[in-house]
Structure formats: C-alpha cells, structure tokens
Protein backbone atom coordinates (compact mmCIF):
# COMPACT_ATOMS: atom_id res chain seq x y z
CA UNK A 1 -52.78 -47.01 34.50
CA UNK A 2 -52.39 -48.82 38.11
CA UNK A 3 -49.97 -46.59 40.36
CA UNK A 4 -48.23 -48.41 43.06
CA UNK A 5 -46.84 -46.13 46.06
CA UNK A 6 -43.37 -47.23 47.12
CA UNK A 7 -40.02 -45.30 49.08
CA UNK A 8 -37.09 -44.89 47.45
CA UNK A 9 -33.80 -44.27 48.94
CA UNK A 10 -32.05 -41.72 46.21
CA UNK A 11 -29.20 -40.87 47.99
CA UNK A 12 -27.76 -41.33 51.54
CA UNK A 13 -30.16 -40.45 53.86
CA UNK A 14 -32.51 -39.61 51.64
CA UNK A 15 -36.04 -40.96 51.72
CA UNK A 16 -38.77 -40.32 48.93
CA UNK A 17 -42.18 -41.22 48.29
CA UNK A 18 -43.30 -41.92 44.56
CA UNK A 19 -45.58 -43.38 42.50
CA UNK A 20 -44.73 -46.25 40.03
CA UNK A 21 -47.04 -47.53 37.49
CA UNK A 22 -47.66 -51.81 38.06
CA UNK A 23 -46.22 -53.61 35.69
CA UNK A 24 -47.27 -56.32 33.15
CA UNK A 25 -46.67 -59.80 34.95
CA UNK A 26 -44.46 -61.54 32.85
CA UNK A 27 -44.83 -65.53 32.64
CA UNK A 28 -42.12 -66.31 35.07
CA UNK A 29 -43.45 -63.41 37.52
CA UNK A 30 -45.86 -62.61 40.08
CA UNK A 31 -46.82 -59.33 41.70
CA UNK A 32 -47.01 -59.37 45.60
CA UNK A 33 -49.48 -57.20 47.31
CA UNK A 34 -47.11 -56.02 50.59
CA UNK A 35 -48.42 -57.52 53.97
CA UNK A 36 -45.89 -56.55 55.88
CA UNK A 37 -41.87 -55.28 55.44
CA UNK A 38 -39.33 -55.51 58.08
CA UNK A 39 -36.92 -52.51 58.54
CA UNK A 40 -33.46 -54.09 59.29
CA UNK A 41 -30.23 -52.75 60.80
CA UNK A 42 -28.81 -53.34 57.43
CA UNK A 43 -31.67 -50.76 55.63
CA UNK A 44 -30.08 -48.35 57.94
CA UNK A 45 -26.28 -48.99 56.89
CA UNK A 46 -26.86 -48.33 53.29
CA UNK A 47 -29.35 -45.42 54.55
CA UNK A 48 -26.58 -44.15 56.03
CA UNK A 49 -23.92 -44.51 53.69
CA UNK A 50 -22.42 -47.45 54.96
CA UNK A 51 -22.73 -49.78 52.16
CA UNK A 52 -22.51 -48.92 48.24
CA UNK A 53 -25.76 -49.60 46.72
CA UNK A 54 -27.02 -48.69 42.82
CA UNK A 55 -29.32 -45.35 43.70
CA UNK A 56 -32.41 -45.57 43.52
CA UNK A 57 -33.56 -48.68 45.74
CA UNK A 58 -36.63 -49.42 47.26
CA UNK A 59 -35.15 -50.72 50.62
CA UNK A 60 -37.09 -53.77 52.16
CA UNK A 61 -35.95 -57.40 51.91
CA UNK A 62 -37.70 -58.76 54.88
CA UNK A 63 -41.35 -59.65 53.11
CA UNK A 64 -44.65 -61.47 53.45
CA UNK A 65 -47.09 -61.01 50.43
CA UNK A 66 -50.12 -61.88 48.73
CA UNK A 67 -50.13 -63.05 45.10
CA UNK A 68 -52.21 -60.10 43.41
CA UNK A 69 -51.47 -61.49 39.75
CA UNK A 70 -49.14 -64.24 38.57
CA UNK A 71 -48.10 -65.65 34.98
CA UNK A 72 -48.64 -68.71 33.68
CA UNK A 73 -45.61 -69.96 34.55
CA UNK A 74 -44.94 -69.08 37.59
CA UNK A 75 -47.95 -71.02 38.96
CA UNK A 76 -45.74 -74.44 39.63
CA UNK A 77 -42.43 -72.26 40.90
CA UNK A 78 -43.00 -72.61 43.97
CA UNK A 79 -39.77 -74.18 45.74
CA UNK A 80 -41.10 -77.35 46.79
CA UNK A 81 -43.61 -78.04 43.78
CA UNK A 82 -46.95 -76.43 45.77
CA UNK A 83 -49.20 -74.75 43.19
CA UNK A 84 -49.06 -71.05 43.32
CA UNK A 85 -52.31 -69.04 42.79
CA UNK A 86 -53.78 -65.41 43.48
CA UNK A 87 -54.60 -65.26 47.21
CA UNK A 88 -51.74 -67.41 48.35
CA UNK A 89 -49.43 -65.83 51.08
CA UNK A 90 -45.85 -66.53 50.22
CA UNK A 91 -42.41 -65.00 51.35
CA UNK A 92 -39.80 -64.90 48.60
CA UNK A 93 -35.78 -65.02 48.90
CA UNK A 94 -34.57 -62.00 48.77
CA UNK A 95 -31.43 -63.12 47.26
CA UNK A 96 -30.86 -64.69 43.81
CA UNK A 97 -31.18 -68.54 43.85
CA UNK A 98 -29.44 -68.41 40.55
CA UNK A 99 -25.51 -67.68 41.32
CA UNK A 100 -23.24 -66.14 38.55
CA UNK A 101 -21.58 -69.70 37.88
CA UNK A 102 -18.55 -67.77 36.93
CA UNK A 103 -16.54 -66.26 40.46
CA UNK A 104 -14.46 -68.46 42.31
CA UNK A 105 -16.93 -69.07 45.33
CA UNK A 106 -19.39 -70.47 42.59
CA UNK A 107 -17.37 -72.92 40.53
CA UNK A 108 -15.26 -73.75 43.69
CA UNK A 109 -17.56 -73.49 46.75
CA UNK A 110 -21.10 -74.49 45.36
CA UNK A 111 -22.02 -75.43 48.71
CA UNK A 112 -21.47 -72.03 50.13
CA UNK A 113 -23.97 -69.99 47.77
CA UNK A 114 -23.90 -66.57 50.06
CA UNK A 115 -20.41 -66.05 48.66
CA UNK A 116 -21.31 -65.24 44.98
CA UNK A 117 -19.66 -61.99 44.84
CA UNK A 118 -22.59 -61.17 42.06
CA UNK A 119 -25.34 -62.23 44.29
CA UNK A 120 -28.23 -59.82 43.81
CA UNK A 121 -30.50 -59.21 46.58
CA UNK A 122 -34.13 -57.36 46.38
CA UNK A 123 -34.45 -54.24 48.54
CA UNK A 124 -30.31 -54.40 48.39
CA UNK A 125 -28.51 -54.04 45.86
CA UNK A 126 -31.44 -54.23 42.93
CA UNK A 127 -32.08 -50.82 41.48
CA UNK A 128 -35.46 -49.22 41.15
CA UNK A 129 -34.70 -47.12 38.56
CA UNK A 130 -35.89 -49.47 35.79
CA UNK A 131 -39.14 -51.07 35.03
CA UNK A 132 -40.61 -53.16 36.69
CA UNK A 133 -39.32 -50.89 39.54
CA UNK A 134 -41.26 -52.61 42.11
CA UNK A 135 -38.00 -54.81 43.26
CA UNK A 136 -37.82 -54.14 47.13
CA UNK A 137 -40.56 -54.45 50.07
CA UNK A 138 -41.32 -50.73 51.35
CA UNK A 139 -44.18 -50.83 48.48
CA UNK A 140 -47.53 -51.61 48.39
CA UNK A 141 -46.51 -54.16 45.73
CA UNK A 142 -43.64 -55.87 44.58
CA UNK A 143 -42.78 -57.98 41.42
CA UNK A 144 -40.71 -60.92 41.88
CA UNK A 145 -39.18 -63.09 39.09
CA UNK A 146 -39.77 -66.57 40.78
CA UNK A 147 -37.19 -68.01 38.20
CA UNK A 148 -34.91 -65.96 39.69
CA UNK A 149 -35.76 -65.63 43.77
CA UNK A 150 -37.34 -68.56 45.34
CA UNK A 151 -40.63 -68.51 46.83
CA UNK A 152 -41.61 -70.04 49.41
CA UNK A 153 -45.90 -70.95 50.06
CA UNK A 154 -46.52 -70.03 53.68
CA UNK A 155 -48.32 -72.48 56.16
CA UNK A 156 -51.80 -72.03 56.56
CA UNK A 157 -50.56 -72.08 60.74
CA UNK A 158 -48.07 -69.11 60.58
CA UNK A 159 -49.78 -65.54 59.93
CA UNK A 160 -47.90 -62.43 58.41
CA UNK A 161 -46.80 -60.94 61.81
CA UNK A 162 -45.20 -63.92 62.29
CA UNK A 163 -44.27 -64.89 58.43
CA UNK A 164 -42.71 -61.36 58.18
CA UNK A 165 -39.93 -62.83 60.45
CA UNK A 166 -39.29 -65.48 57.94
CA UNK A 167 -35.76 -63.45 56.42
CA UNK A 168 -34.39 -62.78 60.24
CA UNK A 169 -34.64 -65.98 61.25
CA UNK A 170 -33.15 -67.62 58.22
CA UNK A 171 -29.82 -65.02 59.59
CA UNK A 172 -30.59 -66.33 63.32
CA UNK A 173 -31.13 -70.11 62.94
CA UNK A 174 -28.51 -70.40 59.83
CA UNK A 175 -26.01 -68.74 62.92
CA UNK A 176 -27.59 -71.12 64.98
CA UNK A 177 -26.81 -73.81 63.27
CA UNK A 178 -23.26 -73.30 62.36
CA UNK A 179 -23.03 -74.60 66.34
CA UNK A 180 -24.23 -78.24 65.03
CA UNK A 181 -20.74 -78.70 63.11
CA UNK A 182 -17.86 -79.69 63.16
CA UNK A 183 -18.53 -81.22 66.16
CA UNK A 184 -20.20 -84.54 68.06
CA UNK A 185 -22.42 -84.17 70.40
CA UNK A 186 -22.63 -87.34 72.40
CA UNK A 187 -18.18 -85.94 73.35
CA UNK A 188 -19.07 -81.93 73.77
CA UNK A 189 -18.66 -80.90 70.69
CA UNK A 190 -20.88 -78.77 68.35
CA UNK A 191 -24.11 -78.30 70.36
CA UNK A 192 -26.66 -80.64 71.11
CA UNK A 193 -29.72 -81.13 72.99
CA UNK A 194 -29.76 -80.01 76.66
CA UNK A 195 -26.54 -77.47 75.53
CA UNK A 196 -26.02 -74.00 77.01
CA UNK A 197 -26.30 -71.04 74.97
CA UNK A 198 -25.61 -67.38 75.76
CA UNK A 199 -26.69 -64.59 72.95
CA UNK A 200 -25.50 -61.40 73.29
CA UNK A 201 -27.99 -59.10 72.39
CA UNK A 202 -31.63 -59.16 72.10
CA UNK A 203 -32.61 -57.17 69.03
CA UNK A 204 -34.46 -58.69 66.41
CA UNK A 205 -31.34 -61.71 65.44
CA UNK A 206 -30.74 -62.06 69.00
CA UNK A 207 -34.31 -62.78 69.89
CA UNK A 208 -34.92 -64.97 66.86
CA UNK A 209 -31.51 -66.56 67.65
CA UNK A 210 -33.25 -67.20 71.49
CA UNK A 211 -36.57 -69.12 70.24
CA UNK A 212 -34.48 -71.04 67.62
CA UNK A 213 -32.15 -72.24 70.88
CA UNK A 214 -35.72 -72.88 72.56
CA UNK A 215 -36.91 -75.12 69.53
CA UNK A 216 -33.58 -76.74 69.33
CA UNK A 217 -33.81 -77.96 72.95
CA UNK A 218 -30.96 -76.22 74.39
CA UNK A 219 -30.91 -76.95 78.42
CA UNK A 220 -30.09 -73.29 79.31
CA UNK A 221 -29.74 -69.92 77.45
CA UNK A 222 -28.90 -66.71 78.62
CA UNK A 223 -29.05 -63.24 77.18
CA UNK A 224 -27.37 -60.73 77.40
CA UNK A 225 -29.14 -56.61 76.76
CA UNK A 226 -29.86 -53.66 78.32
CA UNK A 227 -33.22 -52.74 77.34
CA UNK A 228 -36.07 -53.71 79.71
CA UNK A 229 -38.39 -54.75 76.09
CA UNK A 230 -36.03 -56.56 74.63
CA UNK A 231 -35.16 -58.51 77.82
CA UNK A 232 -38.97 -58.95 78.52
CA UNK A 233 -39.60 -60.16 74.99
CA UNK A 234 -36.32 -62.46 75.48
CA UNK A 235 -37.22 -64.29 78.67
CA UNK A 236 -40.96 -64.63 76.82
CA UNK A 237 -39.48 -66.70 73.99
CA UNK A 238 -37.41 -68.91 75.80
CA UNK A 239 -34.87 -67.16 77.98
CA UNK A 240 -33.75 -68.48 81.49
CA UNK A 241 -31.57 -66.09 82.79
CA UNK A 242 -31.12 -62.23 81.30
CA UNK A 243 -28.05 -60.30 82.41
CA UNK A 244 -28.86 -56.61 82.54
CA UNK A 245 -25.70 -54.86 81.05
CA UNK A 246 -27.11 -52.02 83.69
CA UNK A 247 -26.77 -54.23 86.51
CA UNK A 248 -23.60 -56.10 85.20
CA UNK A 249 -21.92 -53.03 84.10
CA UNK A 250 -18.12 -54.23 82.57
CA UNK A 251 -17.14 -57.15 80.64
CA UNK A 252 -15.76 -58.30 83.68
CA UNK A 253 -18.95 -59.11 85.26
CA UNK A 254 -21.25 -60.36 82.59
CA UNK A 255 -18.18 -62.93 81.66
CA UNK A 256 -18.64 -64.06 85.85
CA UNK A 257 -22.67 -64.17 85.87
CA UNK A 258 -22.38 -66.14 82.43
CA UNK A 259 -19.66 -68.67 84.14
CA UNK A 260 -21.65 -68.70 87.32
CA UNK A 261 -24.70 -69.97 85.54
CA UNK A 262 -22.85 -72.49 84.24
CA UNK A 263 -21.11 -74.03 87.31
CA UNK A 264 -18.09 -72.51 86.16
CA UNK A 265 -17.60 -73.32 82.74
CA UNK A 266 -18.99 -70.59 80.49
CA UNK A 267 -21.40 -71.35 77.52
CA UNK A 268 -21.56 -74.32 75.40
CA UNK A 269 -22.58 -71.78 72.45
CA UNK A 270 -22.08 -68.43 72.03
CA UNK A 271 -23.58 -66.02 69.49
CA UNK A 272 -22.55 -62.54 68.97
CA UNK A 273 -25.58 -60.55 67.69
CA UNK A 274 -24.70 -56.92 68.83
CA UNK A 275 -22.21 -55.94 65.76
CA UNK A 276 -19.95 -53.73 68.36
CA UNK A 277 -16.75 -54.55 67.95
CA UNK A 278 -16.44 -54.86 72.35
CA UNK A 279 -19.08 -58.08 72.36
CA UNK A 280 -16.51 -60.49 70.45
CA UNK A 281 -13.87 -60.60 72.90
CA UNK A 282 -15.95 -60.75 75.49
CA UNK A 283 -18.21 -62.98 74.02
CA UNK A 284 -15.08 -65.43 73.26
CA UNK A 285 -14.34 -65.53 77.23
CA UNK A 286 -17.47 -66.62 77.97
CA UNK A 287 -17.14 -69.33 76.30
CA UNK A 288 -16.28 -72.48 77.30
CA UNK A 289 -13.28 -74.50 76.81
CA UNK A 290 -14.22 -76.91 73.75
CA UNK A 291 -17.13 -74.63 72.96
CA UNK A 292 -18.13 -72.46 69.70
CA UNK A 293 -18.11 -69.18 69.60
CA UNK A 294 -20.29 -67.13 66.16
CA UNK A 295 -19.86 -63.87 65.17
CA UNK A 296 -23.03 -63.34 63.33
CA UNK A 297 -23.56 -58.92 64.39
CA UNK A 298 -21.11 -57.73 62.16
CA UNK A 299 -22.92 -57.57 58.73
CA UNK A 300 -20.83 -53.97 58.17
CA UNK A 301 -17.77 -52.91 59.53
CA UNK A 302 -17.49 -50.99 62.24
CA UNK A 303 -14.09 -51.15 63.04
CA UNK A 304 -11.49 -53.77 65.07
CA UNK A 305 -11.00 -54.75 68.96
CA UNK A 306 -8.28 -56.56 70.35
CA UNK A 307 -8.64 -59.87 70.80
CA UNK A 308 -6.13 -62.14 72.40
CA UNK A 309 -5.00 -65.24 70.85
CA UNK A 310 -4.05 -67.24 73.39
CA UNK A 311 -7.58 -66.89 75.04
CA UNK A 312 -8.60 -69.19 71.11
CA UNK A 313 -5.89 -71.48 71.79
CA UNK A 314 -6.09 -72.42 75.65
CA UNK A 315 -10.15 -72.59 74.98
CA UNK A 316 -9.37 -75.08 72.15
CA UNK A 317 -12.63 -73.71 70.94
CA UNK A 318 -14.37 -72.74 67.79
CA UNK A 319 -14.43 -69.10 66.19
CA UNK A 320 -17.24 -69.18 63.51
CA UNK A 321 -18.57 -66.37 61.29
CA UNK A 322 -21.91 -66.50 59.78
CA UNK A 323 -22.79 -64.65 56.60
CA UNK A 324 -26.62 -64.30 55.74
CA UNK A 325 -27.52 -67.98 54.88
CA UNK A 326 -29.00 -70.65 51.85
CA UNK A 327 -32.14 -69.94 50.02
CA UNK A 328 -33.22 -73.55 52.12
CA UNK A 329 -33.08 -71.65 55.09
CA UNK A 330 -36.24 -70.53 54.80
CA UNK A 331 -37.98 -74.24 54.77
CA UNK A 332 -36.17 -74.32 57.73
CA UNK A 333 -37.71 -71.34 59.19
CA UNK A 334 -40.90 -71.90 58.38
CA UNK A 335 -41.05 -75.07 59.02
CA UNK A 336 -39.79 -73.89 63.07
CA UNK A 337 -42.43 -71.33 62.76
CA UNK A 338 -45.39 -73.62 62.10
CA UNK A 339 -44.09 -75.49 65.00
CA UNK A 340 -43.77 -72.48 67.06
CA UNK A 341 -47.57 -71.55 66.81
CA UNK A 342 -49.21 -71.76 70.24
CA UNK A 343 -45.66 -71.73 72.01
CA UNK A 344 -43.55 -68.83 71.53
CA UNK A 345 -45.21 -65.62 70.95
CA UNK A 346 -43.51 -64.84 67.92
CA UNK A 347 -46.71 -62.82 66.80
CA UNK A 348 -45.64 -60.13 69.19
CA UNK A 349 -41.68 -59.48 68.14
CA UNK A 350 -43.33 -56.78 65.34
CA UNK A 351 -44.22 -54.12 67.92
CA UNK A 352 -44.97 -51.24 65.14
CA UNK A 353 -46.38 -50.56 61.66
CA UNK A 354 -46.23 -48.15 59.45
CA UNK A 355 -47.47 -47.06 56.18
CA UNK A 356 -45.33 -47.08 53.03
CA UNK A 357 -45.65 -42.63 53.12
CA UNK A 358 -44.36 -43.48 56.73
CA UNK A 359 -41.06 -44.90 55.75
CA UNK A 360 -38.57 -42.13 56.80
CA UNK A 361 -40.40 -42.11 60.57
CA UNK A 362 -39.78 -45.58 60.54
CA UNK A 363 -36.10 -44.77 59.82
CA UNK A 364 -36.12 -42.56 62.29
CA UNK A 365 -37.53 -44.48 65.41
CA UNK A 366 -35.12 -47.49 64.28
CA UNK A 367 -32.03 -45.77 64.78
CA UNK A 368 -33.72 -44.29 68.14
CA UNK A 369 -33.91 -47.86 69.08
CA UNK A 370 -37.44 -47.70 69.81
CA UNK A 371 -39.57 -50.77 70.05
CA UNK A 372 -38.12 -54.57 68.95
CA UNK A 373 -39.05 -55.37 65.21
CA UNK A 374 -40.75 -52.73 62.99
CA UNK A 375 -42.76 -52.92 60.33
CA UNK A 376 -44.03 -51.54 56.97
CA UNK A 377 -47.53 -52.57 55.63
CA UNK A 378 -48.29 -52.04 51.71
C-alpha cells in the first residue's frame, strides 16, 4: 500500500502530519502529484478559528499539479476539451463547478455562482476524514473529481512558480474586473485603458491585483504598503509610484500623495486588499468623483469602521465588493499569465518553500509576515 504524507488541521491551531494510503482513481478522477501549494491569509483564519470548517482538513486550495494517474474518463474533462494525460501540469478549481441548484442564489442568480451557500471548496471546507482523504493541497498528492472541480491544462509558457499563482489571481483580476462595469469608458466610467489605479496593499492580492492593472493598460497605478519587499516586488510588476505608509504616516497624507499624483482628482480605481477595517474609508476618499471603489480584503470579518455617507454620495461613485470569483476566472488568469512570460516577473512573487512535514513553520512565518507568497511543495 502507497502512503501519501499530507497536514491536517484537527483543531484550531492545530497542525499534524500523517500518512494516508493513495487511493484507487476512480473513472471521473485523477490523482495530482503536488508541485507547489500556496499558504493563503484565509488558511490562517480557519487555522485560527476564524471560520467554521468540518475537522479534519487538509488546508491548501492554491495548487499546481502533475497528473500521476487518471481514469478513463477523466481524460477529455478538461474545461476546454484538451486531452488530459499522466505528465500534464494542470491547476484545478478549488471550488465546485457543480452548484446545489436548490438555494436561492442558484435558481435565482445563476450568473453569480460564488453565492451557492453549499459551494464546497478543496482545502476549505472538504473534510479529510474520509477516503479518498487526499482533498486539499498541503499533500504530496491530491485526488480531484474533475466532474466535480474544473481543471484547467496549463500552458506549456507558464511554469509552476508562476502557475501556483493561478487561484490568487483569479481573486485579484475577478476584483479587477468588477472596475470594467457598470460603466463606459469612452465618458469616465468603469475603467479603461490609460485609467488610474491605486491598490492598497501589496501582499500577495495586492500584487497580483498590480500586474493585472499592468496587463490591463492602466496609465498610472499606485500602491500603497509598508514593507520595503512588498513595495520592491510592487514597483517590479508594474508600479509607478509606492507610498510608504512609514513615510506617509495618517490617512490624511496617503489620501494627499494619492490626489497629488493625480492632478488633484484621486484614483480612477481603487482596490482595497488589506482586510483592516481603517483602509475602506480611506480608500473611498481617495477616490475620485465618478470613480469605483472594491472592497476585495475582507474575506473574514474583522470588525466595522465608520464610514461617512455623504463622502458615497458627493463622489457619485461606485462601492463594489468582490467575493472569490467564477470557475472561468482561471482561463482568464492563465491566459494573462502566458502573456505575462518575459514581462513581469511573476516567477519571483513565491519567495519560500517548504516541505509538506514543514507545514506548521510555514504557518508560523505567514502570520510573522515574512517574505511575499509562500509555498508548499509535495
């Protein structure tokens, strides 16, 4: 019998290494050998008790794999009809393509999949307690039912370090792109090419959110961090101006550099990719009048800010939230990333590995802050 190392998360805050034998492929299935595993803010919310999961997961829904095995019938599921074999490098939904059908949000808002209130999610809300266990990415292999979570063939262009990204970016560029509407253009509204876009923050989202701006042709984009990485990494993928938030110390200011780099107007676009509760306000006055303003940083709650009203109404502006994003996002994405190759270093946002016995030092440095975008390898 195969045994596949993976880490569980039994309990808040705690970690576990185990073995789990490899299951049978089933027709439908395929078994991923792990390239590479993102850890997210959001694997640190449920590690810390900030989101009710079903004990025991296997976090890990930010994945780039190679097909190990694969059933019969899963070798023509790939999402846009490419033939799927052993040795192909794919990145799979993490989230059920297959909505319950039966909630409001699915038999009224079909168009708005990411409000299932049923919507299962690898590495989430997908327990590891039953065979085939191997349902989230901090393994060294993990079973996906591609009849059930859409997988995506990656281009021969875009290599794991960069593929890994895939899930992030879907968030960023989905946040992105709720900018694009309702609006026109060609009168100032929505953005559009030559636009100017400030991002507050310049984790992982924010930087993602940065080089899809820079692929979008926005004219100007600003970002807004403290860390001297981050804001490195941020001006390297597309960045014209960073404001230091130890240089530009209160609200005050950072709303005054943002409106002086934009003769006086504030941003086109604004995206909020902190998730503290301080960066909406603040982001919403440095936006412009007629401009749009998403909240896409506050995936959990971490409590409420005042915001004044009138500040909405005399803008006449757009407040937009943004909540994960369609299984098609990730054509998008990949499609950006191909693209990318040779002119954003998008290779370089992963800035550490670790092994799958490594998972709880990984935990640890993430909430430390340290590095950009890390990484577990199978």
């Amino acid at each position: 019998m195969i045994m596949v190392k993976a880490a569980i998360l039994e309990g808040v805050e705690k970690l576990k290494i185990v073995d789990y034998p490899e299951p049978e492929v089933e027709p439908n299935a395929l078994i991923l050998k792990t390239e590479l595993c993102g850890v997210c803010g959001t694997d640190m919310h449920f590690y810390a008790g900030n989101m009710a999961i079903p004990f025991p997961v296997i976090p890990g829904h930010e994945f780039v794999g190679i097909i190990d095995e694969i059933g019969e019938k899963a070798t023509s599921m790939e999402v846009k009809g490419k033939p799927l074999a052993e040795g192909d490098r794919v990145v799979v939904v993490p989230g059920t393509n297959r909505f319950c059908g039966e909630c409001y949000f699915c038999r009224f808002m079909p168009h708005k999949p990411t409000l299932c209130t049923n919507r299962r999610v690898l590495g989430v809300n997908v327990t590891s307690a039953e065979p085939p266990h191997l349902l989230g990415g901090w393994a060294e292999k993990i079973y996906v039912d591609a009849e059930h979570f859409w997988v995506y063939k990656v281009p021969d262009e875009v290599p794991p370090e960069v593929a890994v990204l895939t899930e992030p970016m879907a968030v960023s560029s989905r946040a992105f792109e709720r900018a694009y509407a309702p609006g026109l253009p060609t009168f100032g509204e929505g953005f559009g090419v030559g636009g100017t876009v400030a991002v507050q923050g310049a984790g992982a989202i924010g930087l993602l959110t940065v080089a899809t701006a820079k692929m979008a042709g926005a004219g100007k984009i600003m970002v807004i961090d403290m860390v001297d990485e981050r804001l490195k990494m941020a001006e390297r993928l597309g960045a014209d101006d960073v404001i230091d938030m130890r240089v530009y110390t209160t609200s005050a200011e950072r709303v005054e550099e943002v409106n002086r780099l934009t003769n006086g107007l504030g941003a086109d676009v604004v995206v909020e990719c902190v998730g503290v509760p301080a960066a909406v306000p603040e982001g919403i006055d440095m936006t412009r009048r007629g401009g749009k303003f998403v909240e896409v940083g506050h995936y959990t709650d971490p409590g409420t800010v005042p915001v004044n009203p009138h500040t909405i109404c005399f803008k006449d502006m757009d407040v937009l939230g943004s909540w994960t994003y369609p299984p098609t996002q990730f054509g998008t994405v990949l499609e950006l990333m191909r693209q990318s190759m040779g002119r954003l270093p998008l290779d370089e946002v992963v800035t550490k590995v670790y092994g799958v016995d490594e998972a709880q030092t990984a935990m640890d440095d993430l909430k430390a802050r340290k590095g950009i975008k890390l990484a577990i390898s199978g």
